[in-house]
N, C-alpha and C. Protein backbone atom coordinates (compact mmCIF):
# COMPACT_ATOMS: atom_id res chain seq x y z
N UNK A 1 -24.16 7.39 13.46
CA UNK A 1 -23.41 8.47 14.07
C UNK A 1 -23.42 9.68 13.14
N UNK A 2 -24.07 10.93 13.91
CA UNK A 2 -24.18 11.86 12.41
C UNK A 2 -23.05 12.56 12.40
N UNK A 3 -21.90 12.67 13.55
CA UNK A 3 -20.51 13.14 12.76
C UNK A 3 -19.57 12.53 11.86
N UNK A 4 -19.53 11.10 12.22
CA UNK A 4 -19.42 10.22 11.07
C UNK A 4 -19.70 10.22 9.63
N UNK A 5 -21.13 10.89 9.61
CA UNK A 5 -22.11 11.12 8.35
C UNK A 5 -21.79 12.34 7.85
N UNK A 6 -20.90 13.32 8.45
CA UNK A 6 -20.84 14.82 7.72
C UNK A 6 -19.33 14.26 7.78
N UNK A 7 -18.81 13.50 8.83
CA UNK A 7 -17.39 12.97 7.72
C UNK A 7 -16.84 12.51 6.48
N UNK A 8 -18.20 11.63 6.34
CA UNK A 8 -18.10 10.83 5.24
C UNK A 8 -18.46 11.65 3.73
N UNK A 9 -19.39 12.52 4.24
CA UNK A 9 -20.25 13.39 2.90
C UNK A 9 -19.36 14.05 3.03
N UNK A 10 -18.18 14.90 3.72
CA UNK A 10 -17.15 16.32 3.25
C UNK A 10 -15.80 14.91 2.39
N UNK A 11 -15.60 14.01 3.06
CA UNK A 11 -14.61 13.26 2.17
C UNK A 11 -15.18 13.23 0.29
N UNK A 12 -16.71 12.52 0.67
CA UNK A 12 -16.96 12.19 -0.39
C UNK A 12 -16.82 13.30 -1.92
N UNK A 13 -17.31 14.76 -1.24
CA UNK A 13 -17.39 15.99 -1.90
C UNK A 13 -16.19 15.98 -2.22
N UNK A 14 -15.20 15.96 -1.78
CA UNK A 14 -13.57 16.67 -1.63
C UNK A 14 -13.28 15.35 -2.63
N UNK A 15 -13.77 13.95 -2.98
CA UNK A 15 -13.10 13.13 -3.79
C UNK A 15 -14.17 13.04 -5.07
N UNK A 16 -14.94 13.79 -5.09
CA UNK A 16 -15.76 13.69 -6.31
C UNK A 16 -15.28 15.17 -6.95
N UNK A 17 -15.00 15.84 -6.72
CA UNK A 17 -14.66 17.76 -7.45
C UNK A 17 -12.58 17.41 -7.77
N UNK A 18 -12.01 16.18 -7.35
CA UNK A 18 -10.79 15.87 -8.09
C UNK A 18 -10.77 15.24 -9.37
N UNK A 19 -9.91 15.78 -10.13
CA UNK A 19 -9.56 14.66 -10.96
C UNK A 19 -9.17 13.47 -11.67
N UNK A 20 -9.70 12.53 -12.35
CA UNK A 20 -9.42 11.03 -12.55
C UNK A 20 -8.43 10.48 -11.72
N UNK A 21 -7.06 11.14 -12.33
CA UNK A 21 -5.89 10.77 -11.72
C UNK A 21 -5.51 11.28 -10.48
N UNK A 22 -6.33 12.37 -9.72
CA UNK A 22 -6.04 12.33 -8.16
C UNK A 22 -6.71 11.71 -7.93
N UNK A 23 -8.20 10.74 -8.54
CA UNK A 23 -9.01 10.30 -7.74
C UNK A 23 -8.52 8.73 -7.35
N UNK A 24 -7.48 7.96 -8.68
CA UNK A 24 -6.69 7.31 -8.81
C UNK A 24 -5.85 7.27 -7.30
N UNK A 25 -4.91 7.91 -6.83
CA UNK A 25 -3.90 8.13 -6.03
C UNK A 25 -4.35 8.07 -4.56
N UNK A 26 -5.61 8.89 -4.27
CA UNK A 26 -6.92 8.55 -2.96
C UNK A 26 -6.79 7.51 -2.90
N UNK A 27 -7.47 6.56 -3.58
CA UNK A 27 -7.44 5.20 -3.72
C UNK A 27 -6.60 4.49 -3.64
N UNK A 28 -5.56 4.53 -4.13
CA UNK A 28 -3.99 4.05 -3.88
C UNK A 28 -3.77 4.28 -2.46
N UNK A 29 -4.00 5.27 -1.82
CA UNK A 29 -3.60 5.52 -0.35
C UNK A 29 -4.49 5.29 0.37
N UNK A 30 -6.05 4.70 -0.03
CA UNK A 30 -6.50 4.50 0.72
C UNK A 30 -6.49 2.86 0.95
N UNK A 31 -5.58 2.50 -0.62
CA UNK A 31 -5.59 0.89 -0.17
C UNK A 31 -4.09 0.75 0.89
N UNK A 32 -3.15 1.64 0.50
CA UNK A 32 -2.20 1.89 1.55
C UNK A 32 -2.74 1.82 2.81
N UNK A 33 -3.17 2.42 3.43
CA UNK A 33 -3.21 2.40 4.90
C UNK A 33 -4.08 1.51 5.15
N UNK A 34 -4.82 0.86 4.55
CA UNK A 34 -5.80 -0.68 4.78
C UNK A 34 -4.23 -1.94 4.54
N UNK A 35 -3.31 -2.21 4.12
CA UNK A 35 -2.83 -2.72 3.66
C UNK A 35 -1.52 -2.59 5.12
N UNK A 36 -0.80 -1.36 5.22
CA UNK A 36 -0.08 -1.47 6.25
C UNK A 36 -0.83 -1.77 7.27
N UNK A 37 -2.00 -1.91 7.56
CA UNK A 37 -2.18 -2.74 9.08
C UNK A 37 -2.55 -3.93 9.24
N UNK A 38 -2.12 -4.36 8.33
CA UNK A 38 -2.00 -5.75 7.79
C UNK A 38 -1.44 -6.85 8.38
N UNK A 39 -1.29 -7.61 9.18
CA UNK A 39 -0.06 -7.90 10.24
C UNK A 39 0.69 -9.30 8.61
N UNK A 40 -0.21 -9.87 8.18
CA UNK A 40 0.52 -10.47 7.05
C UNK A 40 1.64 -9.72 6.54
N UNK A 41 0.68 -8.43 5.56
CA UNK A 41 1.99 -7.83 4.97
C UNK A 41 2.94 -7.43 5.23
N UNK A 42 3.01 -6.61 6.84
CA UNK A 42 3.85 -6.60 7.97
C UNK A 42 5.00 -7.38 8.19
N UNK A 43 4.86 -8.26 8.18
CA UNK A 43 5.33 -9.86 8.11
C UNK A 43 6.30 -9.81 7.11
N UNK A 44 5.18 -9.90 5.97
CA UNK A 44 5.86 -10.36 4.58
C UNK A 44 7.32 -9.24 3.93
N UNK A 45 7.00 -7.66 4.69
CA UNK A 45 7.42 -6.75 4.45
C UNK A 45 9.26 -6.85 5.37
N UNK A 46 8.66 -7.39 6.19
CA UNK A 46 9.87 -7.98 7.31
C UNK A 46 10.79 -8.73 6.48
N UNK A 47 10.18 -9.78 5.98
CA UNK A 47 10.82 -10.91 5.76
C UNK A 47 11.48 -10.72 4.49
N UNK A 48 10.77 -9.88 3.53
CA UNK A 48 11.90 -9.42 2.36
C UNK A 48 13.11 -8.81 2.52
N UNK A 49 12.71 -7.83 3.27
CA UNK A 49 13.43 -7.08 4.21
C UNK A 49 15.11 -7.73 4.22
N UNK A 50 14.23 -8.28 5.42
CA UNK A 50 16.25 -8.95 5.80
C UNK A 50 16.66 -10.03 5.24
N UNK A 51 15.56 -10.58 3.97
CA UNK A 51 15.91 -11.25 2.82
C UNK A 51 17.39 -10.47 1.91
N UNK A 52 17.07 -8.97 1.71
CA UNK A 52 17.14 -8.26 0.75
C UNK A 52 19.00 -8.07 1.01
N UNK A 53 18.75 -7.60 2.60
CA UNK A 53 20.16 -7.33 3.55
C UNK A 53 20.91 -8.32 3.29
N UNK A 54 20.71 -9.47 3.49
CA UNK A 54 21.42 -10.74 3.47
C UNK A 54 22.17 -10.89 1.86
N UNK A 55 20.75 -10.83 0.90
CA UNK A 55 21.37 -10.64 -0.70
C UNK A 55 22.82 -9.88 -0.66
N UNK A 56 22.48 -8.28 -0.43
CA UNK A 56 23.11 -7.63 -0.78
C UNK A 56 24.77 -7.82 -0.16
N UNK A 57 24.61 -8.34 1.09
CA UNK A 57 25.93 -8.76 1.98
C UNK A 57 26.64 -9.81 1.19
N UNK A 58 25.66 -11.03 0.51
CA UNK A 58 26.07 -11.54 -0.58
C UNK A 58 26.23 -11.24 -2.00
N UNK A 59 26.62 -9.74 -2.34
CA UNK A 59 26.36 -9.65 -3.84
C UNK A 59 25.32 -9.94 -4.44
N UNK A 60 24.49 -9.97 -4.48
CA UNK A 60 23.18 -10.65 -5.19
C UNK A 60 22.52 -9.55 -5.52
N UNK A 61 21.94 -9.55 -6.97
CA UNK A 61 21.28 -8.50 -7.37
C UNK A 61 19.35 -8.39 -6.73
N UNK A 62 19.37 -7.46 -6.57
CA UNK A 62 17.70 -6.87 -5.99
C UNK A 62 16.59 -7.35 -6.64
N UNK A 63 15.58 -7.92 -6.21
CA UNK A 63 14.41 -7.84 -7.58
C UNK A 63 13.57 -6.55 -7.37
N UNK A 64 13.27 -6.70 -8.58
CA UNK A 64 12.17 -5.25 -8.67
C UNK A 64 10.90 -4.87 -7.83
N UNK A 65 10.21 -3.74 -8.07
CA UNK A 65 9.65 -3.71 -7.43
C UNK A 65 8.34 -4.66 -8.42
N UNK A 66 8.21 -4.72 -9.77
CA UNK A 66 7.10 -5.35 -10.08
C UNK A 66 7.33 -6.83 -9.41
N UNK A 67 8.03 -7.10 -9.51
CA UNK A 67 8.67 -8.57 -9.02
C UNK A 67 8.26 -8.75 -7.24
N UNK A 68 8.43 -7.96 -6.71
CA UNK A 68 7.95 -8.23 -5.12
C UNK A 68 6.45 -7.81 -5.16
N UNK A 69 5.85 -7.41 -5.65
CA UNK A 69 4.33 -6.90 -6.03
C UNK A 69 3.37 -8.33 -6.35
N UNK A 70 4.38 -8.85 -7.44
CA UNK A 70 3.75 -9.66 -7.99
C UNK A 70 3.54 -10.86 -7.02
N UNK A 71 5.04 -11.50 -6.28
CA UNK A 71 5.38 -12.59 -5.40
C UNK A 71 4.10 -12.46 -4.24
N UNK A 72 4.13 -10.75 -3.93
CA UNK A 72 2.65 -10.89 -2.57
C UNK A 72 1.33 -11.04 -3.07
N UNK A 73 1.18 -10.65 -4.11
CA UNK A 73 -0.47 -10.98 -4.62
C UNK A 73 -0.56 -12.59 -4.66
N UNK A 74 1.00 -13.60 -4.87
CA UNK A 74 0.41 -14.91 -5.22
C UNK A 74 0.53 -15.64 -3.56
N UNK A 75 0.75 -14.69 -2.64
CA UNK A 75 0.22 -15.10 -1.00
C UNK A 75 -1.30 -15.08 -0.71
């Protein structure tokens, strides 16, 4: 598809003329939106969720965010 192909080459230009650390953050958002359509993480995002509600209705302290990061990578 050659609009596809002048899509892909104006992205590519526009992420090669940024710097390290914006090129860093692209990437981050581009694993973002691969990641929210996720119906797992979806799920998993749910289920902490009204995990979290329930804690807090019980006093219970929050875990972090490295701490919920870590728990979904070992899914």
């Amino acid at each position: 598809m050659p609009a596809l192909d002048e899509v892909d080459r104006m992205i590519f230009e526009k992420i090669s003329n940024l710097p390290d650390n914006n090129k860093r953050e692209v990437l981050s958002f581009i694993e973002f939106l691969q990641i929210k359509q996720d119906k797992e993480f979806i799920d998993y995002v749910n289920e902490i969720t009204l995990k979290a509600i329930n804690d807090k209705k019980d006093g219970k302290k929050f875990i972090s965010l490295n701490e919920l990061q870590a728990e979904y990578n070992r899914i």
